[in-house]
C-alpha atoms as a PDB file:
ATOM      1  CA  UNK A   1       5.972 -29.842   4.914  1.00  0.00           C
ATOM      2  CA  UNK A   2       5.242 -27.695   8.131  1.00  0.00           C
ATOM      3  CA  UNK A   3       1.353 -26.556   8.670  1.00  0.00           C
ATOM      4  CA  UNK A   4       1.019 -23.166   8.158  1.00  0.00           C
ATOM      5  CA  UNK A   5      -1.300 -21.080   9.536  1.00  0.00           C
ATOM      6  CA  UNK A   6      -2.329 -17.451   7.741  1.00  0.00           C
ATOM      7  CA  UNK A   7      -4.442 -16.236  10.739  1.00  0.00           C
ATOM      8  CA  UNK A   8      -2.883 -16.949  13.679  1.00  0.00           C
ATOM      9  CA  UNK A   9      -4.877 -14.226  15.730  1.00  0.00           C
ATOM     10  CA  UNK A  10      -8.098 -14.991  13.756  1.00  0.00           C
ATOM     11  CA  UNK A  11     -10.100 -12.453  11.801  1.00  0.00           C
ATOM     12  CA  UNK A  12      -7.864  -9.728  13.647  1.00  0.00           C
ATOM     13  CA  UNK A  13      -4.587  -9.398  11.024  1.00  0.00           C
ATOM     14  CA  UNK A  14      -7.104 -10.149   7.766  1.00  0.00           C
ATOM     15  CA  UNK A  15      -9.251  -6.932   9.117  1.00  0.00           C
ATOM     16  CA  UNK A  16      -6.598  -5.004  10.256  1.00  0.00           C
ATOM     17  CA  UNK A  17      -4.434  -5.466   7.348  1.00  0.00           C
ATOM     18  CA  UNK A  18      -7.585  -4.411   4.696  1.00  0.00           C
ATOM     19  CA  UNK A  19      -8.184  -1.290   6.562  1.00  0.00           C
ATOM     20  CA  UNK A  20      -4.835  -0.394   6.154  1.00  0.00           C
ATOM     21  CA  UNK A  21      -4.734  -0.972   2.896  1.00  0.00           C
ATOM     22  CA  UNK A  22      -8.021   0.855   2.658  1.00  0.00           C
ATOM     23  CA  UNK A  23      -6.641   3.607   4.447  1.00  0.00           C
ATOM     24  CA  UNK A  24      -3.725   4.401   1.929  1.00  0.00           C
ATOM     25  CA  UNK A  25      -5.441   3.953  -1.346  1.00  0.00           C
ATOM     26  CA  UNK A  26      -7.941   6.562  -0.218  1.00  0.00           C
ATOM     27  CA  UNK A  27      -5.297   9.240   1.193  1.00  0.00           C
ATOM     28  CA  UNK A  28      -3.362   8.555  -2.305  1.00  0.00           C
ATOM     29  CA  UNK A  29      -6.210   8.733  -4.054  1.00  0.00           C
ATOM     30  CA  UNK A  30      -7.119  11.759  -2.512  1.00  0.00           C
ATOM     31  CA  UNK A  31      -4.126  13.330  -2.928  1.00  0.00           C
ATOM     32  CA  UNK A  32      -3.595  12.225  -6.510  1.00  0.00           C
ATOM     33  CA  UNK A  33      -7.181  14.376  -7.153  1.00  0.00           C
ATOM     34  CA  UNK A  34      -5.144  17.111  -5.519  1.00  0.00           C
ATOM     35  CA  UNK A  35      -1.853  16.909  -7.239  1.00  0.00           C
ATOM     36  CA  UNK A  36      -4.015  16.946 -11.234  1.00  0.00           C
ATOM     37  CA  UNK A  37      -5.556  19.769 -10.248  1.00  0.00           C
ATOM     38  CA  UNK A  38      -2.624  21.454  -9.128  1.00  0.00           C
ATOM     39  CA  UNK A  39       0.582  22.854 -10.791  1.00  0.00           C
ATOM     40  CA  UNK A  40       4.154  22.866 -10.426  1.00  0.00           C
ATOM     41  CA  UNK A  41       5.778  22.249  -7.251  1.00  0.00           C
ATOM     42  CA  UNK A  42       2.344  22.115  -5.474  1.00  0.00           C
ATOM     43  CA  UNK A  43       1.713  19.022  -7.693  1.00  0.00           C
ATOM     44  CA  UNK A  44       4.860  17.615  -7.106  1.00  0.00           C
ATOM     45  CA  UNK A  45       4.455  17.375  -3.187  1.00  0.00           C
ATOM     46  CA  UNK A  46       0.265  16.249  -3.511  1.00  0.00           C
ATOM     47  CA  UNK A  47       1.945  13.681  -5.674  1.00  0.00           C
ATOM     48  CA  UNK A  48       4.621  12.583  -3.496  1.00  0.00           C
ATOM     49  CA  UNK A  49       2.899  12.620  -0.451  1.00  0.00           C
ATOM     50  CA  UNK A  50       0.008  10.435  -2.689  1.00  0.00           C
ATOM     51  CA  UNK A  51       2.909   7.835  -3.243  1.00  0.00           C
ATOM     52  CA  UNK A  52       3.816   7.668   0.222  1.00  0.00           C
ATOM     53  CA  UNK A  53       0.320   6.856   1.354  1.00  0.00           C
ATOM     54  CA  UNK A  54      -0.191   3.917  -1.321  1.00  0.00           C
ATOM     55  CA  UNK A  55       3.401   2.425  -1.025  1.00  0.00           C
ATOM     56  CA  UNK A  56       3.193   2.722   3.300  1.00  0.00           C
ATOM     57  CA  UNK A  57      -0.602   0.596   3.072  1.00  0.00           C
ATOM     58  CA  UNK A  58       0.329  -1.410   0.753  1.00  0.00           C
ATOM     59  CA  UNK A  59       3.685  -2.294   3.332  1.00  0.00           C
ATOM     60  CA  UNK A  60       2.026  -1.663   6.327  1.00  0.00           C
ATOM     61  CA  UNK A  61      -0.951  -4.287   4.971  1.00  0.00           C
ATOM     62  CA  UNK A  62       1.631  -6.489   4.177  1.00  0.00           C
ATOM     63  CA  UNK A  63       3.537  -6.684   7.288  1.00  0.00           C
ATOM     64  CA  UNK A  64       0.287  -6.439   9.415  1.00  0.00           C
ATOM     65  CA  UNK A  65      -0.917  -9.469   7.759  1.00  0.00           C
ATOM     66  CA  UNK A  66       2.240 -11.363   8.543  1.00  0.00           C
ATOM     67  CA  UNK A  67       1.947 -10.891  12.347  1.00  0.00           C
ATOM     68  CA  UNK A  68      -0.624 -13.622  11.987  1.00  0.00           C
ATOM     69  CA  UNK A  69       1.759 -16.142  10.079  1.00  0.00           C
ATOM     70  CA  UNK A  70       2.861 -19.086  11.598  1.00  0.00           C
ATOM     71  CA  UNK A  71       4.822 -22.468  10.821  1.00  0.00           C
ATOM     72  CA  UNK A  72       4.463 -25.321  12.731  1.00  0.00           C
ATOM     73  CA  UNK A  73       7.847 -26.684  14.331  1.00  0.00           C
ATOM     74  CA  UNK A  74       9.896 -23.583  14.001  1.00  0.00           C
ATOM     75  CA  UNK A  75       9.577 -19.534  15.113  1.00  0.00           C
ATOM     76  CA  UNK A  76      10.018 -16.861  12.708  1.00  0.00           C
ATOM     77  CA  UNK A  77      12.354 -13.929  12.457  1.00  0.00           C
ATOM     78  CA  UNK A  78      12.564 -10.982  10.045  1.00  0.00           C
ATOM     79  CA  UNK A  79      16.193 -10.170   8.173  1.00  0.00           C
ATOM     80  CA  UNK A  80      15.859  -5.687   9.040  1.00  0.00           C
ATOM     81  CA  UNK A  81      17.501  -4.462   6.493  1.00  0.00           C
ATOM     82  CA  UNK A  82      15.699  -6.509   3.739  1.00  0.00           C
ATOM     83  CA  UNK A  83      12.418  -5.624   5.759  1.00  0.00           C
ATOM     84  CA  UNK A  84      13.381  -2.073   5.259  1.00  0.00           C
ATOM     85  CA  UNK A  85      14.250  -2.663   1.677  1.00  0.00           C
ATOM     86  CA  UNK A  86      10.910  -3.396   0.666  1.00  0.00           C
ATOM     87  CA  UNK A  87       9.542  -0.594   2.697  1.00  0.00           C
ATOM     88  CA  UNK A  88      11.688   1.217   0.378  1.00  0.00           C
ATOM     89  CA  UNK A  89      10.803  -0.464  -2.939  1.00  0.00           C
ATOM     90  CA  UNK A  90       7.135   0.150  -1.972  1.00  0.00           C
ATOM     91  CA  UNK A  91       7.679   3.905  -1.781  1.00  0.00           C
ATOM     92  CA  UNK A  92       9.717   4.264  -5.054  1.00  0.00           C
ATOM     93  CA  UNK A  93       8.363   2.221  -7.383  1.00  0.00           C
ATOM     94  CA  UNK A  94       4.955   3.471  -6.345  1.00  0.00           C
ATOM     95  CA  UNK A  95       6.258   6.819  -7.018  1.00  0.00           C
ATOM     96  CA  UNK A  96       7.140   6.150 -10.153  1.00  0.00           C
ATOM     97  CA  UNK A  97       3.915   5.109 -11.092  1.00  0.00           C
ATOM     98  CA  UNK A  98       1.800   7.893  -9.669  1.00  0.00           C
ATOM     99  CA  UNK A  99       4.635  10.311 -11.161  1.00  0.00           C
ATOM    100  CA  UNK A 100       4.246   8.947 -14.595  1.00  0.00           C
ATOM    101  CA  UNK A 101       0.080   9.723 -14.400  1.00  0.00           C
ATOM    102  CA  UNK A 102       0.478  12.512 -12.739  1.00  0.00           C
ATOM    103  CA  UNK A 103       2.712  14.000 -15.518  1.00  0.00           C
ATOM    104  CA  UNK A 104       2.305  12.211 -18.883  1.00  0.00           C
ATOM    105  CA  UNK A 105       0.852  13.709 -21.933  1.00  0.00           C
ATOM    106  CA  UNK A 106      -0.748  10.357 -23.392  1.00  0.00           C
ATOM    107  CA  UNK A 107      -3.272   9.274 -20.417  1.00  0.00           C
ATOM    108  CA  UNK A 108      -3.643   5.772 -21.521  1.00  0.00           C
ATOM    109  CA  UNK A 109       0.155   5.061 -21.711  1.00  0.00           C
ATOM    110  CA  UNK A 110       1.256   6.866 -18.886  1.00  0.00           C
ATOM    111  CA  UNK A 111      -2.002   4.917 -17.266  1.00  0.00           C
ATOM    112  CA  UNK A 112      -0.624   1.190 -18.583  1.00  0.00           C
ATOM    113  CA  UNK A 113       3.166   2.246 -17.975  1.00  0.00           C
ATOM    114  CA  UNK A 114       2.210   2.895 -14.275  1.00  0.00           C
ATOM    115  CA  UNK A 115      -0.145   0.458 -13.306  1.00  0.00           C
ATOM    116  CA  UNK A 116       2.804  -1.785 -14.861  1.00  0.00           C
ATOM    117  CA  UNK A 117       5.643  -0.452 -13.233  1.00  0.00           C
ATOM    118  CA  UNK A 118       3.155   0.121  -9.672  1.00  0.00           C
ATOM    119  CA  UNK A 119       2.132  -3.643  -9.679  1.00  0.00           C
ATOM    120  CA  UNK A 120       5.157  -5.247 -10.427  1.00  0.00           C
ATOM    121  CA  UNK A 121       6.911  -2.909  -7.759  1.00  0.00           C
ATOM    122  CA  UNK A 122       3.929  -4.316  -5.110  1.00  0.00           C
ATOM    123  CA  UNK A 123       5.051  -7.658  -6.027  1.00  0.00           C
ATOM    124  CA  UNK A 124       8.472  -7.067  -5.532  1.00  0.00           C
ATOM    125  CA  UNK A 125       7.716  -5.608  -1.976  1.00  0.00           C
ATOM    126  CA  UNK A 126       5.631  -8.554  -1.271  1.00  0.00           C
ATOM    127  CA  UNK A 127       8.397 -11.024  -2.271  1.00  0.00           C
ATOM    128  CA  UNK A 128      11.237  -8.754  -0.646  1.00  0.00           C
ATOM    129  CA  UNK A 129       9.450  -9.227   2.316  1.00  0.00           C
ATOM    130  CA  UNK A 130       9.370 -13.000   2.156  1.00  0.00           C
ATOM    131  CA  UNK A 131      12.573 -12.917   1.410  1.00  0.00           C
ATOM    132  CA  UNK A 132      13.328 -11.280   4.987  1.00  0.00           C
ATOM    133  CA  UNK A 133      11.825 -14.071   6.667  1.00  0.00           C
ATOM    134  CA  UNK A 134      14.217 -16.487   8.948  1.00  0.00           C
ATOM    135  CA  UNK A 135      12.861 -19.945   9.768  1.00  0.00           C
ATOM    136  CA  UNK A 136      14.209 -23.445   9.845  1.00  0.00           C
ATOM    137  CA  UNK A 137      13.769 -24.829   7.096  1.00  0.00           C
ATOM    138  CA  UNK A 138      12.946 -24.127   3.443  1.00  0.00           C
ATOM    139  CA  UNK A 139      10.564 -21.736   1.484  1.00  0.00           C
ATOM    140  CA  UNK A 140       9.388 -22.325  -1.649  1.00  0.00           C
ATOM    141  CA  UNK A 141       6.605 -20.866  -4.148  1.00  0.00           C
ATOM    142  CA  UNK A 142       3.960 -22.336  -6.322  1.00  0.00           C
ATOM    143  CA  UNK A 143       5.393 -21.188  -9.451  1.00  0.00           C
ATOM    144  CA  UNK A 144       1.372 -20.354 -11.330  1.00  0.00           C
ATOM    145  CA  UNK A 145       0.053 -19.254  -7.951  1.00  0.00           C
ATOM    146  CA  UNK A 146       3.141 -16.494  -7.304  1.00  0.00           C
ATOM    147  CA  UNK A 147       2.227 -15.294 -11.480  1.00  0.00           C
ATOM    148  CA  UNK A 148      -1.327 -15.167 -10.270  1.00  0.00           C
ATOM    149  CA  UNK A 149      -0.241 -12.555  -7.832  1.00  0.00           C
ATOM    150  CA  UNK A 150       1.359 -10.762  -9.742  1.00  0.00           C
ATOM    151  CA  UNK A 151      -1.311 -10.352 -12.252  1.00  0.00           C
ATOM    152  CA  UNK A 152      -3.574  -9.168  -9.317  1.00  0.00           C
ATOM    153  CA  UNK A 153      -1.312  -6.829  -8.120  1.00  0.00           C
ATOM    154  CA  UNK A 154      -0.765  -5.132 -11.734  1.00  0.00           C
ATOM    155  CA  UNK A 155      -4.463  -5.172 -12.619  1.00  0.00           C
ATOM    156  CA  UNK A 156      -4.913  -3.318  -9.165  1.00  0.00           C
ATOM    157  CA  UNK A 157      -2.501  -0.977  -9.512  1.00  0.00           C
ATOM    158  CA  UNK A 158      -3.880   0.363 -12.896  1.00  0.00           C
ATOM    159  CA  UNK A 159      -7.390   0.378 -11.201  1.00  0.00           C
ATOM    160  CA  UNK A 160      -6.414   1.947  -8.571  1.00  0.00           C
ATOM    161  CA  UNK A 161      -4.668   4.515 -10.873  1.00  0.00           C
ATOM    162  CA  UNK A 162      -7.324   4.924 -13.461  1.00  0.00           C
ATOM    163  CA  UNK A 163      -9.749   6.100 -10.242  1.00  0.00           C
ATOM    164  CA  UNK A 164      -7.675   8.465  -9.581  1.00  0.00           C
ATOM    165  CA  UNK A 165      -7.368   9.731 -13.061  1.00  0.00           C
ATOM    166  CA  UNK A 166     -11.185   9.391 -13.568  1.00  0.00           C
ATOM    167  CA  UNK A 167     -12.789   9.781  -9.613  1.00  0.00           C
ATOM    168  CA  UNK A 168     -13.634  13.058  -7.900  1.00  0.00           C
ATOM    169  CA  UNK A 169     -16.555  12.455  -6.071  1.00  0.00           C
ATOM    170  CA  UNK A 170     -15.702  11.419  -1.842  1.00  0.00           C
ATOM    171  CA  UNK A 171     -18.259   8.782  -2.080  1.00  0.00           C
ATOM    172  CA  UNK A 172     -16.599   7.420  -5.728  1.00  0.00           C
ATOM    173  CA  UNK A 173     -13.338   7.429  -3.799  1.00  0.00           C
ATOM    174  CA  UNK A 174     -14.210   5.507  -0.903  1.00  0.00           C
ATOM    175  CA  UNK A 175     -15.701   2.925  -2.660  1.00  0.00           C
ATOM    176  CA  UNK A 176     -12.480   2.769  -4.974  1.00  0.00           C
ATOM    177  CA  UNK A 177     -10.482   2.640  -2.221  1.00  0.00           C
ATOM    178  CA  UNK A 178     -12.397  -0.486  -0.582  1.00  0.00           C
ATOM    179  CA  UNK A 179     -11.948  -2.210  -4.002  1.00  0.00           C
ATOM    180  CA  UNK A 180      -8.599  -1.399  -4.416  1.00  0.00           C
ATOM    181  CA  UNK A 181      -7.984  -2.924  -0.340  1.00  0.00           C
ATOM    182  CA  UNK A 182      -9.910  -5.828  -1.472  1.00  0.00           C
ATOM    183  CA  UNK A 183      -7.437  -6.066  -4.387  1.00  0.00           C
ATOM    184  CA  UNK A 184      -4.016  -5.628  -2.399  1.00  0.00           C
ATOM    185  CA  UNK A 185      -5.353  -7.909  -0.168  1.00  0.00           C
ATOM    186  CA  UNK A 186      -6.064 -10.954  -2.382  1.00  0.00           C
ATOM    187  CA  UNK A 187      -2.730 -10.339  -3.837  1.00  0.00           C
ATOM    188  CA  UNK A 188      -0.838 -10.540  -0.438  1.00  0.00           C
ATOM    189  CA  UNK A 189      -2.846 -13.872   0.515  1.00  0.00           C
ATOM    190  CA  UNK A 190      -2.590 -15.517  -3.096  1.00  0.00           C
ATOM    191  CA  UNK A 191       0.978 -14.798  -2.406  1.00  0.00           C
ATOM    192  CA  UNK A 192       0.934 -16.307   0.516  1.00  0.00           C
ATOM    193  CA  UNK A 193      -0.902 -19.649  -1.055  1.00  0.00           C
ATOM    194  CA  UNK A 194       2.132 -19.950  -2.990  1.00  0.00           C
ATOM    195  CA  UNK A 195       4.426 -20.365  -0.257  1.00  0.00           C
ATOM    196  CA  UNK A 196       5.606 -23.617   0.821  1.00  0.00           C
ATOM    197  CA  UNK A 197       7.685 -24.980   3.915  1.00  0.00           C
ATOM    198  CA  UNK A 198       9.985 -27.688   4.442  1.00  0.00           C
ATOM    199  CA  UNK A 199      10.719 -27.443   8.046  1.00  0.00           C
ATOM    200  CA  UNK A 200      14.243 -28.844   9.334  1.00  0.00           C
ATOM    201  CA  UNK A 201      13.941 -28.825  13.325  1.00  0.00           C
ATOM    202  CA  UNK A 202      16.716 -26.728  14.815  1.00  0.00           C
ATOM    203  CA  UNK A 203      17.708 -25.393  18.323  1.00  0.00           C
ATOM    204  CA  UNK A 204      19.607 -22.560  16.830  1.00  0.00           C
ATOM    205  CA  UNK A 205      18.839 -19.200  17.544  1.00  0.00           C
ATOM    206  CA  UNK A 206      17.702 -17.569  14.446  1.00  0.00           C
ATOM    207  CA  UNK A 207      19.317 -14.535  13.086  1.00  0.00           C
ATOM    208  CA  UNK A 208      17.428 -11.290  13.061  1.00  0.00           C
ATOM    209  CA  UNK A 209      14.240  -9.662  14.756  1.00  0.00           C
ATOM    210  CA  UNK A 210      10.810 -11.105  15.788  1.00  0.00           C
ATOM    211  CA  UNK A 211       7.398 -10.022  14.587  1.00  0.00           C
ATOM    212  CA  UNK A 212       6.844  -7.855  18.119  1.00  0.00           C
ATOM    213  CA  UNK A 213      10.308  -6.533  18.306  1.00  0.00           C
ATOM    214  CA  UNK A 214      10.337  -4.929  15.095  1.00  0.00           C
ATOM    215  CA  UNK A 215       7.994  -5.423  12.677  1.00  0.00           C
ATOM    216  CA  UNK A 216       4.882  -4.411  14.837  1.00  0.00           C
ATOM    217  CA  UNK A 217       6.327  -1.076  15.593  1.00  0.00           C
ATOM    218  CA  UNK A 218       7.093  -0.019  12.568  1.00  0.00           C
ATOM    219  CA  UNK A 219       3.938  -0.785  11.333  1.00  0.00           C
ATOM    220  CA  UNK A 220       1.854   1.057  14.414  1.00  0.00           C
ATOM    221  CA  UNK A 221       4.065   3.993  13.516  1.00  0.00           C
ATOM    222  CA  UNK A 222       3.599   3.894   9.727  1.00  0.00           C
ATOM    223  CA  UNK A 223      -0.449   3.270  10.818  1.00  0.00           C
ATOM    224  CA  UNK A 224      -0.385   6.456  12.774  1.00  0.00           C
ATOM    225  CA  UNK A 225       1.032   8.422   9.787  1.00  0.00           C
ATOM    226  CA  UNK A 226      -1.688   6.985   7.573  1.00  0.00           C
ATOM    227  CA  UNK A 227      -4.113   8.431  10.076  1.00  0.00           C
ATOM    228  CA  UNK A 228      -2.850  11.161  10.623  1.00  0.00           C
ATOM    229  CA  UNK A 229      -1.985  12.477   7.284  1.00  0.00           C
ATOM    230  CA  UNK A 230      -5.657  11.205   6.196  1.00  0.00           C
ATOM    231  CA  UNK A 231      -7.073  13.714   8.299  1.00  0.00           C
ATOM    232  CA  UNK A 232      -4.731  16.703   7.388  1.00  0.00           C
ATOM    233  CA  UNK A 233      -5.859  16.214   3.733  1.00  0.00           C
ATOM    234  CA  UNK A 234      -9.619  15.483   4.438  1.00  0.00           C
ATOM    235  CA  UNK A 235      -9.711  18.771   6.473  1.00  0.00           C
ATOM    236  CA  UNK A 236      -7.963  20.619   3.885  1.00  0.00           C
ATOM    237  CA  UNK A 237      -9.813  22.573   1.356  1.00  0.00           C
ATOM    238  CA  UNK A 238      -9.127  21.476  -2.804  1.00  0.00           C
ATOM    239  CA  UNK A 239      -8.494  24.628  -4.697  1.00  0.00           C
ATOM    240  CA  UNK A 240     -12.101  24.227  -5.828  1.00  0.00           C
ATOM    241  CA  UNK A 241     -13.850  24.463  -2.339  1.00  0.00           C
ATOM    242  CA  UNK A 242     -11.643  27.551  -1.896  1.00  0.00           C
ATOM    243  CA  UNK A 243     -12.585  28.998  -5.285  1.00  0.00           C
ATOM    244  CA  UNK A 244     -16.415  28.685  -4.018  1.00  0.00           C
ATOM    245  CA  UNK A 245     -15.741  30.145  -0.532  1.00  0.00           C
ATOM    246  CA  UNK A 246     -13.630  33.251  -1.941  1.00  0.00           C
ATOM    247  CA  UNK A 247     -16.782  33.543  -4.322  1.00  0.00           C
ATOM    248  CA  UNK A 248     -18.748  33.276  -1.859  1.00  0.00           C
ATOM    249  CA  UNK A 249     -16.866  36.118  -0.003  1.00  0.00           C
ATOM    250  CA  UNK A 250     -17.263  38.699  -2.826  1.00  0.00           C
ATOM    251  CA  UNK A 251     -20.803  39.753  -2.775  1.00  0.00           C
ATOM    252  CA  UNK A 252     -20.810  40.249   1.272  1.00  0.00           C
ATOM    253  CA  UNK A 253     -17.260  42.320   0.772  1.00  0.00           C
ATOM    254  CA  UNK A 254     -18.932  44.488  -1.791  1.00  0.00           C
ATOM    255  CA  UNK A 255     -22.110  44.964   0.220  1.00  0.00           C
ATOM    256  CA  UNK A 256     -19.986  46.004   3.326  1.00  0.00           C
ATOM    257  CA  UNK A 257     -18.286  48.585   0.839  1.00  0.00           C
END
């Protein structure tokens, strides 16, 4: 079996990854506060662009976190297009899930049917990405460990969705977010437990790209939307804080009058 090694960089990738993580769950969070108390295609777009902030830190936590895997006795590549595939799966099946809460009648089934369909769908992406992974040799999972992970990843994506059914308060959602980073992040590393390698020493090239060549930028660019969308919609006014200023407004209008 080769040595593997989680942390490569040290405490760098662990950090990094979790405030990534972080990072989405409070933008989709946010936004998911935004999209109930909106209507029509307003919610629609809060709600999609609250998908695309959970689904890109849950990826970008992911992949950030893998820059710091190693395997002793053989380098590591990355398959694109099945990288890109679970980019993919992260966004829609995360969707899906913030979709069905943000537009089902029955709250506690819509609740259960997407923190279902959301945590299986961040297992998938987890094991899509492991699947893109080029070495030589074999991987192989710890069959209880890889259902442990799963279960993780389910109970936190019906956390993370019940906050935002139940959480208003900017203080209540940062400290949901930093549970539900905690909780994406013990998934992605009890994942990682599971794995097992049988290295077979090669001197063939390896098909497709390394960590730096590909991987890293995407997620620096992914990062940087994360960042930058998170300060668009903290900067933004809800349709409550404009309902209080245009209240506000009123008395001085009718005074100038």
């Amino acid at each position: 079996m080769g040595h593997l090694d989680h942390a490569a960089f040290g405490w760098l990738t662990p950090v990094l990854s979790y405030v990534m993580a972080c990072t989405g769950a409070a933008l989709g969070l946010r936004c998911t506060v935004r999209a109930l108390a909106a209507t029509g295609r307003a919610r629609r777009n809060w709600l999609i662009t609250a998908a695309s902030a959970i689904g890109t830190g849950i990826w970008t936590m992911h992949f950030v976190a893998m820059l710091g895997f190693r395997v002793g006795g053989t380098e590591i590549r990355y398959d694109v297009p099945l990288t890109v595939l679970s980019l993919l799966v992260a966004m829609v099946v995360v969707c899906a899930g913030v979709f069905a809460v943000g537009h089902g009648r029955d709250r506690t089934r819509s609740l259960l049917l997407g923190g279902l369909t959301t945590g299986i769908g961040v297992a998938t992406m987890h094991y899509l990405g492991m699947a893109a992974v080029r070495l030589h040799g074999d991987v192989t999972y710890e069959p209880v460990l890889v259902g442990l992970s799963v279960l993780i990843a389910v109970v936190a994506a019906t956390a993370a969705l019940w906050a935002a059914l139940n959480i208003e308060a900017p203080v209540a959602v940062t400290v949901a977010s930093l549970v539900m980073g905690a909780a994406v992040s013990s998934m992605h590393y009890t994942g990682m437990l599971a794995v097992r390698v049988r290295v077979t020493p090669s001197g063939e090239l390896l098909p497709g790209a390394t960590a730096m060549q590909f991987v890293f930028p995407l997620a620096v660019g992914l990062g940087s939307y994360l960042f930058l969308t998170s300060a668009f919609v903290a900067l933004s006014p809800t349709a409550g804080e404009r309902e209080e200023s245009a209240s506000a407004q009123r008395p001085v209008e009718t005074a100038a009058r």
